[in-house]
C-alpha atoms as a PDB file:
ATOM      1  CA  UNK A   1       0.000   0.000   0.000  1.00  0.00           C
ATOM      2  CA  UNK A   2       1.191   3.510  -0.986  1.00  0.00           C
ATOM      3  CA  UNK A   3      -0.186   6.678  -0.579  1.00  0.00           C
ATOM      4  CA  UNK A   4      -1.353   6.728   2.865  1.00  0.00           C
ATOM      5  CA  UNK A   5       1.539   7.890   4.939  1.00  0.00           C
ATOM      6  CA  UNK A   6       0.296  11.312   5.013  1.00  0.00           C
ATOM      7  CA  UNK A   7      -3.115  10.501   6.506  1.00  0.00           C
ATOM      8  CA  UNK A   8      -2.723   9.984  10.665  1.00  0.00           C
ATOM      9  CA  UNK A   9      -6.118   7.851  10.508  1.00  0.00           C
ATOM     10  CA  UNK A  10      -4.301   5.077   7.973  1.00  0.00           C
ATOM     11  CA  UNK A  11      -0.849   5.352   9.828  1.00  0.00           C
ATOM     12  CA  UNK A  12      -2.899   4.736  13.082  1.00  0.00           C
ATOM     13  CA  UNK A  13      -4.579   1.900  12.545  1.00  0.00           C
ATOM     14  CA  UNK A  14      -1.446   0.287   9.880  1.00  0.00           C
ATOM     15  CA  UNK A  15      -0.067  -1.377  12.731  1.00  0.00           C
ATOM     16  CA  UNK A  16      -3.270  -3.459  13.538  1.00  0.00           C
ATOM     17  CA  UNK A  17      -4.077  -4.707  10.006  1.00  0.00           C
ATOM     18  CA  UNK A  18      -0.405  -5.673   9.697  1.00  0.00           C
ATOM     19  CA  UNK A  19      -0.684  -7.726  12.706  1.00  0.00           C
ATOM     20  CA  UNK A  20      -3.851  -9.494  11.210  1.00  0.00           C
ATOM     21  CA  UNK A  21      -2.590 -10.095   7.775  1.00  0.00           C
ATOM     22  CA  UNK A  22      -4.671  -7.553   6.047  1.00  0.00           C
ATOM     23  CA  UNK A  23      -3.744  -5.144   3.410  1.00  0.00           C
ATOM     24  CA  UNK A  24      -4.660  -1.251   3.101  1.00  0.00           C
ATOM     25  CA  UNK A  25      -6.360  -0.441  -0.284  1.00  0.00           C
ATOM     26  CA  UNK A  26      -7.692   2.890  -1.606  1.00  0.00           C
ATOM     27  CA  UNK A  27     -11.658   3.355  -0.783  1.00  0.00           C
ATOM     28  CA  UNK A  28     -12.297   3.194  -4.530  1.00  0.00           C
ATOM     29  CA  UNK A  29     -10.989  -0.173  -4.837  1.00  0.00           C
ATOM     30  CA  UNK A  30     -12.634  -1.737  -2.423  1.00  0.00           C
ATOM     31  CA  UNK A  31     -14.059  -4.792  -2.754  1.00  0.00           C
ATOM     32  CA  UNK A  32     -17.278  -6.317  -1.690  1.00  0.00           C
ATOM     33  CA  UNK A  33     -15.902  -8.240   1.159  1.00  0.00           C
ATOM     34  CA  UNK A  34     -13.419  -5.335   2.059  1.00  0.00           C
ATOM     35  CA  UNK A  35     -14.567  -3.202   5.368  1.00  0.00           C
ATOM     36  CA  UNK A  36     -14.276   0.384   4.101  1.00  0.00           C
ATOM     37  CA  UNK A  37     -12.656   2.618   7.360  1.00  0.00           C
ATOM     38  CA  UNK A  38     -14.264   6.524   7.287  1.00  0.00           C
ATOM     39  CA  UNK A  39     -12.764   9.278   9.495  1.00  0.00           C
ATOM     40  CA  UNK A  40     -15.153  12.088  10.044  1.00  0.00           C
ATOM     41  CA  UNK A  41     -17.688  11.044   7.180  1.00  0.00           C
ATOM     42  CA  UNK A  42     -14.880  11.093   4.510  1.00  0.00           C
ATOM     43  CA  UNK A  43     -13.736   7.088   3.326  1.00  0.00           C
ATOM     44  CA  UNK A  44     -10.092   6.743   4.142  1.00  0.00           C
ATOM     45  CA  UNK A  45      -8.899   3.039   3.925  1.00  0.00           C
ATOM     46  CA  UNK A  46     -10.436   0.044   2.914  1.00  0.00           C
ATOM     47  CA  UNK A  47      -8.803  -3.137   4.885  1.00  0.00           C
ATOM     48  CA  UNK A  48      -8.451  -6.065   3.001  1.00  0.00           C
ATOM     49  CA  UNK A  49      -8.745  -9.034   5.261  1.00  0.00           C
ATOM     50  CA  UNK A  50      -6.659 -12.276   4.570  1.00  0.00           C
ATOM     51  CA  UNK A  51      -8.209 -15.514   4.516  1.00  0.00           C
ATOM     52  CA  UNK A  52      -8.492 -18.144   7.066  1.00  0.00           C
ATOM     53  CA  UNK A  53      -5.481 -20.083   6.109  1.00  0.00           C
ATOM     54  CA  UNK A  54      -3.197 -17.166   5.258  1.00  0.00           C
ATOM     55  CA  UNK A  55      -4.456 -16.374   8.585  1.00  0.00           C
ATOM     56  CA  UNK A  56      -2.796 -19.128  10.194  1.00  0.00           C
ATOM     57  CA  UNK A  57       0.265 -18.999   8.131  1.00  0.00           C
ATOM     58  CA  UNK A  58       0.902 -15.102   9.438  1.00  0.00           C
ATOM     59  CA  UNK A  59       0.144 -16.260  12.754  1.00  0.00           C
ATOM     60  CA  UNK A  60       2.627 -19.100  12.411  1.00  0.00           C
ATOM     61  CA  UNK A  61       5.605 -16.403  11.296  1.00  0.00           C
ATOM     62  CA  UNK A  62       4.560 -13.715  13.863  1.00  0.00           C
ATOM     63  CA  UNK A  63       5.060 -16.479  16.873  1.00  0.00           C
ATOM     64  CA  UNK A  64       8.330 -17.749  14.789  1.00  0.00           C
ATOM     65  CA  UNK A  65       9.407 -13.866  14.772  1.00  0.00           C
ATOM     66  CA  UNK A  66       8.458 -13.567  18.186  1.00  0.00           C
ATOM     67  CA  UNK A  67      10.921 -16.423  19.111  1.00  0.00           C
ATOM     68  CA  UNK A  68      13.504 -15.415  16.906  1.00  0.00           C
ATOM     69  CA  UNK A  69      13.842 -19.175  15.592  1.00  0.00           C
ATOM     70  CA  UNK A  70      11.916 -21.050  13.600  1.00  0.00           C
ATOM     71  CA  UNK A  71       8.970 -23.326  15.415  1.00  0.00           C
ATOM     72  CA  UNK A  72      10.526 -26.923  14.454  1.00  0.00           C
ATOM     73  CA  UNK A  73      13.718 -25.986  16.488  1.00  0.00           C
ATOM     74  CA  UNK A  74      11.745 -25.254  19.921  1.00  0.00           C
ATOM     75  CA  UNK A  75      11.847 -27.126  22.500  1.00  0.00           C
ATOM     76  CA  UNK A  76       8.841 -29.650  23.621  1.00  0.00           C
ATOM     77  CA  UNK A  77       7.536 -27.231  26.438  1.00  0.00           C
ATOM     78  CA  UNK A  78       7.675 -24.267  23.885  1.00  0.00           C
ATOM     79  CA  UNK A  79       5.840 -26.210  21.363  1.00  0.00           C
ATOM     80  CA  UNK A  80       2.829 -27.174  23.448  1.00  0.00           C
ATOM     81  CA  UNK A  81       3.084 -23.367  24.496  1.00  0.00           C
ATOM     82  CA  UNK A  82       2.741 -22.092  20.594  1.00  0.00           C
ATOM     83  CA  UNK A  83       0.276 -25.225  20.591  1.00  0.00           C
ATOM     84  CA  UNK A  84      -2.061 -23.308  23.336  1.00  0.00           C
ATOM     85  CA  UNK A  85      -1.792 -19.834  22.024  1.00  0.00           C
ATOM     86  CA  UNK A  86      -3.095 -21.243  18.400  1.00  0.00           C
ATOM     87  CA  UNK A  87      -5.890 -22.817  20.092  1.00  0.00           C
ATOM     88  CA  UNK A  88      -7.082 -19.663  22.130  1.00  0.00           C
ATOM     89  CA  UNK A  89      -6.549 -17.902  18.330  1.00  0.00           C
ATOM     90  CA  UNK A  90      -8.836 -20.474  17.374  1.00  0.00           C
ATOM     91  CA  UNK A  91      -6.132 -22.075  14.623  1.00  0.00           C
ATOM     92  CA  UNK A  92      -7.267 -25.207  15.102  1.00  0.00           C
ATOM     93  CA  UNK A  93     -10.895 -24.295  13.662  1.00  0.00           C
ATOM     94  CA  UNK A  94      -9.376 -23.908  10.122  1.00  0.00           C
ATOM     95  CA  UNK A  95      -9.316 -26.718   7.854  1.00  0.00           C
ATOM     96  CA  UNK A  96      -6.183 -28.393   7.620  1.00  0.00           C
ATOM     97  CA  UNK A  97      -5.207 -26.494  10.670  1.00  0.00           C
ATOM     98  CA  UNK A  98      -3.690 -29.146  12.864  1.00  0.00           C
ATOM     99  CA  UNK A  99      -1.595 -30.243   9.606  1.00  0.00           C
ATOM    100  CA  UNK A 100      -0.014 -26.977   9.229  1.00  0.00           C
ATOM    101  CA  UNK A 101       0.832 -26.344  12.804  1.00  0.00           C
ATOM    102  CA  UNK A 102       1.991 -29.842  12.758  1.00  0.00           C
ATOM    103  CA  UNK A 103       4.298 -28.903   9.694  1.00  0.00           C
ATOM    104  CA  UNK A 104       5.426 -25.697  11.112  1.00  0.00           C
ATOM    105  CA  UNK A 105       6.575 -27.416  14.392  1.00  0.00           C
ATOM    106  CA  UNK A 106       7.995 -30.593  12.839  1.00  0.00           C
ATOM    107  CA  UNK A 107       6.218 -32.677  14.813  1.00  0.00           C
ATOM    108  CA  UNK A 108       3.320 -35.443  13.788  1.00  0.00           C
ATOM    109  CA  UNK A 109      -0.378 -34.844  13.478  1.00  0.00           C
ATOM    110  CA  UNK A 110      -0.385 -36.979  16.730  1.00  0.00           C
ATOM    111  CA  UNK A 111       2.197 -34.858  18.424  1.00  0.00           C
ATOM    112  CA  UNK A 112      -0.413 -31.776  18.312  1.00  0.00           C
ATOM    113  CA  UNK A 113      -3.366 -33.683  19.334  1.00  0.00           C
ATOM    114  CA  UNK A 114      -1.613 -35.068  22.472  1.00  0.00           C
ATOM    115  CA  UNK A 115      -0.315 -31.440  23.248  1.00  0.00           C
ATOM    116  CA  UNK A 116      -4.404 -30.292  22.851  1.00  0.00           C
ATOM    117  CA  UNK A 117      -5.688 -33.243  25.293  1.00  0.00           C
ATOM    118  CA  UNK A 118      -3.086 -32.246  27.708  1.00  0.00           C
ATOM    119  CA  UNK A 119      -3.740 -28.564  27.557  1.00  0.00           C
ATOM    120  CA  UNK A 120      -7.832 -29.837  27.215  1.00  0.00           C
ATOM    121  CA  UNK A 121      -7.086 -31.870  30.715  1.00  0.00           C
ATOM    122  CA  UNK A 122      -5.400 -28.934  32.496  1.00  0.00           C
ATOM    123  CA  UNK A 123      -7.963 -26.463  31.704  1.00  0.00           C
ATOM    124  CA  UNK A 124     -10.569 -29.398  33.356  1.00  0.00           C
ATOM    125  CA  UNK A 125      -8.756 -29.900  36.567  1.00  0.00           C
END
């Protein structure tokens, strides 16, 4: 996106669609699933908003930027941590979603599901 570094309203709110994955397009290009931003009546922005599984896959690098490594090299306590964060971001509600955390962590299918139980069996006790 260029073209909106001079207006505070688009340079305000940059940082949160960056951190969801969305992209800031000119009102007039909006599209019909794009959510059109208005500052004092006037159209600004319009936020693009990423799909579900490029959803995921930002929230994948942001946690792998966060950790300044990528997942597969964490340890097993720092997996089933990234493993509980992506739940409560509801990752696991995307299809394919268990595959590509599995993926991202190098671990098995099985690995992830045993790291859900045991969070699912804390959160019961």
């Amino acid at each position: 996106m260029t073209g909106f570094g001079d207006v505070p309203f688009a340079a305000a709110v940059k940082p949160l669609v960056d951190a969801m994955g969305g992209e800031m397009v000119a009102p007039d290009q909006a599209g019909p699933d794009d959510v059109v931003l208005a500052w004092e009546g006037e159209d600004v922005i319009a936020v693009r908003l990423p799909q579900l599984a490029d959803s995921l896959d930002h929230i994948l690098l942001g946690l792998e930027r966060q950790r300044g490594k990528p997942l597969a090299e964490l340890d097993r306590k720092a997996k089933q941590e990234v493993v509980r964060i992506l739940e409560a971001r509801g990752a696991f509600s995307v299809r394919h979603g268990v595959e590509t955390v599995a993926g991202a962590l190098g671990v098995s299918r099985f690995t992830v599901y045993n790291y859900l139980n045991r969070e699912n069996a804390a959160k019961g006790k």
